[in-house]
C-alpha atoms as a PDB file:
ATOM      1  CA  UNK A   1    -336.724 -60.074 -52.041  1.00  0.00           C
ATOM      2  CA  UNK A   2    -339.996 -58.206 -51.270  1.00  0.00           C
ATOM      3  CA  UNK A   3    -340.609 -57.586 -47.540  1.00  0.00           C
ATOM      4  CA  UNK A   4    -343.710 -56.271 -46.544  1.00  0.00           C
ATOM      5  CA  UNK A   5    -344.058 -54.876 -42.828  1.00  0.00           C
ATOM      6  CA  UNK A   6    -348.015 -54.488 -41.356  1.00  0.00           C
ATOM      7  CA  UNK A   7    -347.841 -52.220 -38.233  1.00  0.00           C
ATOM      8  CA  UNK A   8    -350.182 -52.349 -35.680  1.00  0.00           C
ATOM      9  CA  UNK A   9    -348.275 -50.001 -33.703  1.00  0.00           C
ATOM     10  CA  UNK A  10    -345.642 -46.983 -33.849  1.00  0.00           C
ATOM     11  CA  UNK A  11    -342.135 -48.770 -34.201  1.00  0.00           C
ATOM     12  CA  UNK A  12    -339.414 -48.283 -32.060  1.00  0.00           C
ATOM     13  CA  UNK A  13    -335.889 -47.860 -32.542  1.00  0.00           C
ATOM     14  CA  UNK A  14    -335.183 -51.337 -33.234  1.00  0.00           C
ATOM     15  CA  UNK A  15    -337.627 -51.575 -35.553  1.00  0.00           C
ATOM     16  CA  UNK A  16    -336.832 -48.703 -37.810  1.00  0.00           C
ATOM     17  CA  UNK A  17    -332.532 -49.684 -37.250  1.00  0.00           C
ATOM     18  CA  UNK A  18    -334.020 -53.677 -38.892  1.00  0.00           C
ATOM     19  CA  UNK A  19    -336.576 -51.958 -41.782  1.00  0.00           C
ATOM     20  CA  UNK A  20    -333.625 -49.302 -42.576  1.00  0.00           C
ATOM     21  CA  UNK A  21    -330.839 -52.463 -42.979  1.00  0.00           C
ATOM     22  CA  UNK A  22    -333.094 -54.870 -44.872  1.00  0.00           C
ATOM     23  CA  UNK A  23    -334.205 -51.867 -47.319  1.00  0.00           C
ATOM     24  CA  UNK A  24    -330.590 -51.808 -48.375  1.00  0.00           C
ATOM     25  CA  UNK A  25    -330.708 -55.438 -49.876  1.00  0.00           C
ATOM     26  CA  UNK A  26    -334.430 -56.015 -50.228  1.00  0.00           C
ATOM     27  CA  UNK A  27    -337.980 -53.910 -51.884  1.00  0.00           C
ATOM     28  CA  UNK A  28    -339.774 -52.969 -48.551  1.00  0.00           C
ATOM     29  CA  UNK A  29    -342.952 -51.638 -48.227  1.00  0.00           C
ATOM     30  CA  UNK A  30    -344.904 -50.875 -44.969  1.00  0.00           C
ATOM     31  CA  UNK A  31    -348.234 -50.712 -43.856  1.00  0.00           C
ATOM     32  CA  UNK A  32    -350.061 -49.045 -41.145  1.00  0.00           C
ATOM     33  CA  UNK A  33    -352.849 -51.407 -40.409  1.00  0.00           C
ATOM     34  CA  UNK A  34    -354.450 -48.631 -38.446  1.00  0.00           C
ATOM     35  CA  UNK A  35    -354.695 -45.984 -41.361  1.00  0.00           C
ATOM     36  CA  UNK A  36    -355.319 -48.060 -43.970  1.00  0.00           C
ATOM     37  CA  UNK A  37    -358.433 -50.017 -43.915  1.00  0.00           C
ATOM     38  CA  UNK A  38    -358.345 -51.356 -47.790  1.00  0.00           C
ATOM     39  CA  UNK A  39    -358.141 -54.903 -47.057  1.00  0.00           C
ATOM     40  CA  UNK A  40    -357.775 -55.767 -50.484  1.00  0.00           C
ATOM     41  CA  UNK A  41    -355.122 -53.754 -51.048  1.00  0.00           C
ATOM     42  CA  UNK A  42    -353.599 -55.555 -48.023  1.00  0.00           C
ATOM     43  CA  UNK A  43    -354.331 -58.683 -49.486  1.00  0.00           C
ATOM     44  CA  UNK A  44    -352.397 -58.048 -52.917  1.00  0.00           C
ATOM     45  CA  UNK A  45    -349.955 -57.113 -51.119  1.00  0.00           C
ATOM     46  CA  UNK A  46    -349.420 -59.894 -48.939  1.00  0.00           C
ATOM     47  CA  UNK A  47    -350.003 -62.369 -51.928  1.00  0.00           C
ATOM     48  CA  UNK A  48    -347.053 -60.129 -53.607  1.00  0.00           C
ATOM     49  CA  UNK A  49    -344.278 -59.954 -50.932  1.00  0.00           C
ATOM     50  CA  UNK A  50    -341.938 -62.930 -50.379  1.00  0.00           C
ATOM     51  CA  UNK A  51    -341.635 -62.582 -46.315  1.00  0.00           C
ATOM     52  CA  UNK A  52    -344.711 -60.801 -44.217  1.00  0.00           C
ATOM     53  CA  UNK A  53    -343.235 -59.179 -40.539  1.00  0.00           C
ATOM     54  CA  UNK A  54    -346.158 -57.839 -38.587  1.00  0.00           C
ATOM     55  CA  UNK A  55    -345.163 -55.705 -35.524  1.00  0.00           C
END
């Protein structure tokens, strides 16, 4: 399954202990919403990924 994570903000602990156990089963791929500002790139990859988490 691909999981794509947009960040808003700096995750916590929780965060990074739930990214770190789904990377073991699933593709994840993360995006900082605040450094990157190539919304089509954030399209593509929304349209790509099977489950979107925003934090």
């Amino acid at each position: 399954m691909n999981i794509l994570y947009i960040m808003r903000n700096n995750p916590d602990d929780t965060v990074n202990k739930m990214i770190e156990v789904q990377k073991q089963s699933n593709d994840v791929s993360i995006i900082d919403i605040n450094t990157n500002k190539n919304y089509d790139e954030i399209v593509d990859a929304i349209a790509g990924s099977d489950k979107v988490i925003t934090w």
